[in-house]
Protein backbone atom coordinates (compact mmCIF):
# COMPACT_ATOMS: atom_id res chain seq x y z
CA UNK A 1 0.00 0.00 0.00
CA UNK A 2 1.22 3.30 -0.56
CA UNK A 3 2.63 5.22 2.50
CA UNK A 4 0.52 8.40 2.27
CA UNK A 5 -2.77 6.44 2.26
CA UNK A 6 -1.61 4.35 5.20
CA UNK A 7 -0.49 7.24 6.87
CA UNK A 8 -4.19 9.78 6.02
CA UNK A 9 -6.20 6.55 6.83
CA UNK A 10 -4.16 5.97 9.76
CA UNK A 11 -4.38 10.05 11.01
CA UNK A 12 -7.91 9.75 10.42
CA UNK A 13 -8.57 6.06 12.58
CA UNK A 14 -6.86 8.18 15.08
CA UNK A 15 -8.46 11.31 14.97
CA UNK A 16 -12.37 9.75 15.43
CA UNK A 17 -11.43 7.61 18.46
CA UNK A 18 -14.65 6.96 18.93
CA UNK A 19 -14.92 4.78 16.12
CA UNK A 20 -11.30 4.65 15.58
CA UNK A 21 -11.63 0.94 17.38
CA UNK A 22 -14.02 -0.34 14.50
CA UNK A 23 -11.28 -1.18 12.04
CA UNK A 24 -8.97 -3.94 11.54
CA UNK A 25 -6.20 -5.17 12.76
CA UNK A 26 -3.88 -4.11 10.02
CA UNK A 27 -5.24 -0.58 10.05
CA UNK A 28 -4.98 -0.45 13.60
CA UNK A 29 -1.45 -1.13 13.46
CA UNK A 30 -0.81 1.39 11.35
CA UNK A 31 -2.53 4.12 13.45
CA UNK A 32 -1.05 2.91 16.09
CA UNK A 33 2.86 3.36 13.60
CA UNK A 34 1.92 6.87 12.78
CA UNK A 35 1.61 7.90 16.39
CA UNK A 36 4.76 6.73 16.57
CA UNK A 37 5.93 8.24 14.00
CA UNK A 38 4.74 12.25 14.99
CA UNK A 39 5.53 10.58 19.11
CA UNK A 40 2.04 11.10 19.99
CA UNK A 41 0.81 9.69 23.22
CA UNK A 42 -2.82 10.89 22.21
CA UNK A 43 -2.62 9.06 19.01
CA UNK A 44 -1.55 6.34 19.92
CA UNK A 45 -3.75 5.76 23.37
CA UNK A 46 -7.08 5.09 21.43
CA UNK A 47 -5.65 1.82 20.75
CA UNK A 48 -4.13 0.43 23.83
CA UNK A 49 -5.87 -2.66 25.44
CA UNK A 50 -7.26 -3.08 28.33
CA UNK A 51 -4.00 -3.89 30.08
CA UNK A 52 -2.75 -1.03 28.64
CA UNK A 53 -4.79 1.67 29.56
CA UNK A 54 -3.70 2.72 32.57
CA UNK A 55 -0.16 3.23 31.15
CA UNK A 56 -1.34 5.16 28.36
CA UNK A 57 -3.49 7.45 30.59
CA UNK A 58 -0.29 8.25 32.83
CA UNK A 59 1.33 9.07 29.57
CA UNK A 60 -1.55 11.50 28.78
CA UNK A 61 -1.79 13.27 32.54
CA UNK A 62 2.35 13.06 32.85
CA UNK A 63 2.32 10.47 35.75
CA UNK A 64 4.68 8.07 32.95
CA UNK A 65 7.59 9.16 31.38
CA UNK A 66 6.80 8.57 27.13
CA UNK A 67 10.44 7.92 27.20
CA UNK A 68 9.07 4.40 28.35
CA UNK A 69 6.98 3.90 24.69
CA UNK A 70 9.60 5.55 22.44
CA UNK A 71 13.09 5.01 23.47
CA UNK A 72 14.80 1.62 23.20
CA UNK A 73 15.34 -0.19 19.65
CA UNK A 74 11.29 -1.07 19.42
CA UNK A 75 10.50 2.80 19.96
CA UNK A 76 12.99 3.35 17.61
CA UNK A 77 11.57 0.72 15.35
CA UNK A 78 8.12 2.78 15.48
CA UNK A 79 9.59 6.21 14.91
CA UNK A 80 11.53 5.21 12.24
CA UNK A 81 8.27 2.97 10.36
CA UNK A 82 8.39 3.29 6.80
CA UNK A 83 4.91 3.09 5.77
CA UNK A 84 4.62 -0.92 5.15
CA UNK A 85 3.71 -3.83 6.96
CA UNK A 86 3.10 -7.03 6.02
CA UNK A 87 -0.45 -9.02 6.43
CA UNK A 88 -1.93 -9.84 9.90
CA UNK A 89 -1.28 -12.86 10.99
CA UNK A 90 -2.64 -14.59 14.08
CA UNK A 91 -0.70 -16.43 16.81
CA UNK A 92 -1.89 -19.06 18.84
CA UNK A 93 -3.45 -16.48 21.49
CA UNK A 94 -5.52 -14.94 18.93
CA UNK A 95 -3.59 -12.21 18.64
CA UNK A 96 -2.77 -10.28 15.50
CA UNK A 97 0.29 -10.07 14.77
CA UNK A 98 1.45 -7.10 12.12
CA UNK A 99 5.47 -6.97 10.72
CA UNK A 100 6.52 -3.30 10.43
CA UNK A 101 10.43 -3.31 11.02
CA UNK A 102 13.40 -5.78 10.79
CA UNK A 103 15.42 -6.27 13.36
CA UNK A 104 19.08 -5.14 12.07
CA UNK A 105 22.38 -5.35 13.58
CA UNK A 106 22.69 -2.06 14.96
CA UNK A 107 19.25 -0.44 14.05
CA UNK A 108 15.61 -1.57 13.23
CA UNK A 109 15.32 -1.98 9.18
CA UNK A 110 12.22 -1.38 6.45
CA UNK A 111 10.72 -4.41 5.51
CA UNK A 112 12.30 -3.89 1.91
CA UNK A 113 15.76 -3.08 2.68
CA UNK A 114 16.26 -7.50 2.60
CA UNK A 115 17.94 -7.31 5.90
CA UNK A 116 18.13 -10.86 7.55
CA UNK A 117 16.34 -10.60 10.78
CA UNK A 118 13.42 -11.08 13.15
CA UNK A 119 10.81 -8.98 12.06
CA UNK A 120 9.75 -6.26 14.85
CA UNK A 121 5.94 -6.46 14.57
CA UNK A 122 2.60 -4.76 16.55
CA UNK A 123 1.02 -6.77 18.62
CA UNK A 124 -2.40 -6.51 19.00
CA UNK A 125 -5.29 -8.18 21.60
CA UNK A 126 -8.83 -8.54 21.82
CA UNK A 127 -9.51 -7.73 25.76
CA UNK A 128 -12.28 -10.31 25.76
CA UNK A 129 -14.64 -12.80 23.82
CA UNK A 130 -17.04 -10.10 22.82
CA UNK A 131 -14.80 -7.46 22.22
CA UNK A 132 -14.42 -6.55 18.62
CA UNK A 133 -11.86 -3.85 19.39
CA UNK A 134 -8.31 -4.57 18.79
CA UNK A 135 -6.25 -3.15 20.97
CA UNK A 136 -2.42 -2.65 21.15
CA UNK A 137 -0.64 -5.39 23.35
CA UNK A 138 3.57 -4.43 22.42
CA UNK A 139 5.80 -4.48 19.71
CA UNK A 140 7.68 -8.10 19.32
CA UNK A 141 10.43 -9.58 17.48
CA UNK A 142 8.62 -12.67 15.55
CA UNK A 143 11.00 -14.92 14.09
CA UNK A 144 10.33 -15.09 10.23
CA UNK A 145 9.47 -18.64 9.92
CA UNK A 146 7.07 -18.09 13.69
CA UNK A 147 5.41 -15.66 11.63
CA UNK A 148 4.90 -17.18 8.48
CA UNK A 149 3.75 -20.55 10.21
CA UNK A 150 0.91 -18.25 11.90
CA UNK A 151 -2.44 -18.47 10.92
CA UNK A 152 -3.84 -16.30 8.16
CA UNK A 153 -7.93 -15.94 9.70
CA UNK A 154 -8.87 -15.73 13.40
């Protein structure tokens, strides 16, 4: 997909939270990467999870440092996301799982640049049975062959 659509759909998702939870996985993530990408708490706290929400809301009143979300090599990852991801893919928690990065030797990596690697991927949760709102768990490093064993449908 082409980076400036991902990123307007992605500014938009973020911008209606109250529907901004309505979309899928996939588009979620990359709300979720665009936040990263400006470093914005209030983009990016829409989408938390339920475990998540109290971190994200000390973020927003300044009771958690955002150096916790953005610094390290998986902040870094985020900041630094290109525009592409690969297809969701679903581990054996139900979760979807959403490449955005490879993990590089010294830095994270686009998905393009055919860097061997883990990929560095969004994480993302349903909080409960009925819940249709996918919410952001972390980002992980997914082994390439983890993530292409993973199931394509929930």
């Amino acid at each position: 997909m082409n980076k400036v659509f991902l990123t307007a759909v992605a500014v938009l998702a973020a911008t209606t939270a109250g529907h901004a939870q309505t979309i899928g996985p996939e588009r979620v993530a990359a709300a979720i990467l665009t936040g990263f990408q400006f470093q914005d708490v209030d983009m990016i706290a829409p989408f938390a999870n339920e475990t998540n929400a109290a971190f994200f809301h000390g973020l927003q009143s300044g009771t958690e440092d955002p150096a916790e979300l953005f610094d390290g090599d998986r902040g870094a990852a985020g900041i630094a996301w290109d525009g592409m991801i690969l297809p969701v893919r679903y581990n054996d928690r139900a979760q979807a799982v959403v490449p955005f990065a490879i993990e590089g030797e010294a830095t994270a990596m686009p998905l393009g640049s055919g860097v061997e690697g883990r990929y560095i991927s969004v994480v993302l949760s349903l909080d409960s049975p009925e819940d249709t709102s996918w919410g952001l768990v972390d980002f992980n490093y997914i082994d390439r062959a983890e993530y292409a064993a993973m199931a394509e449908t929930r």
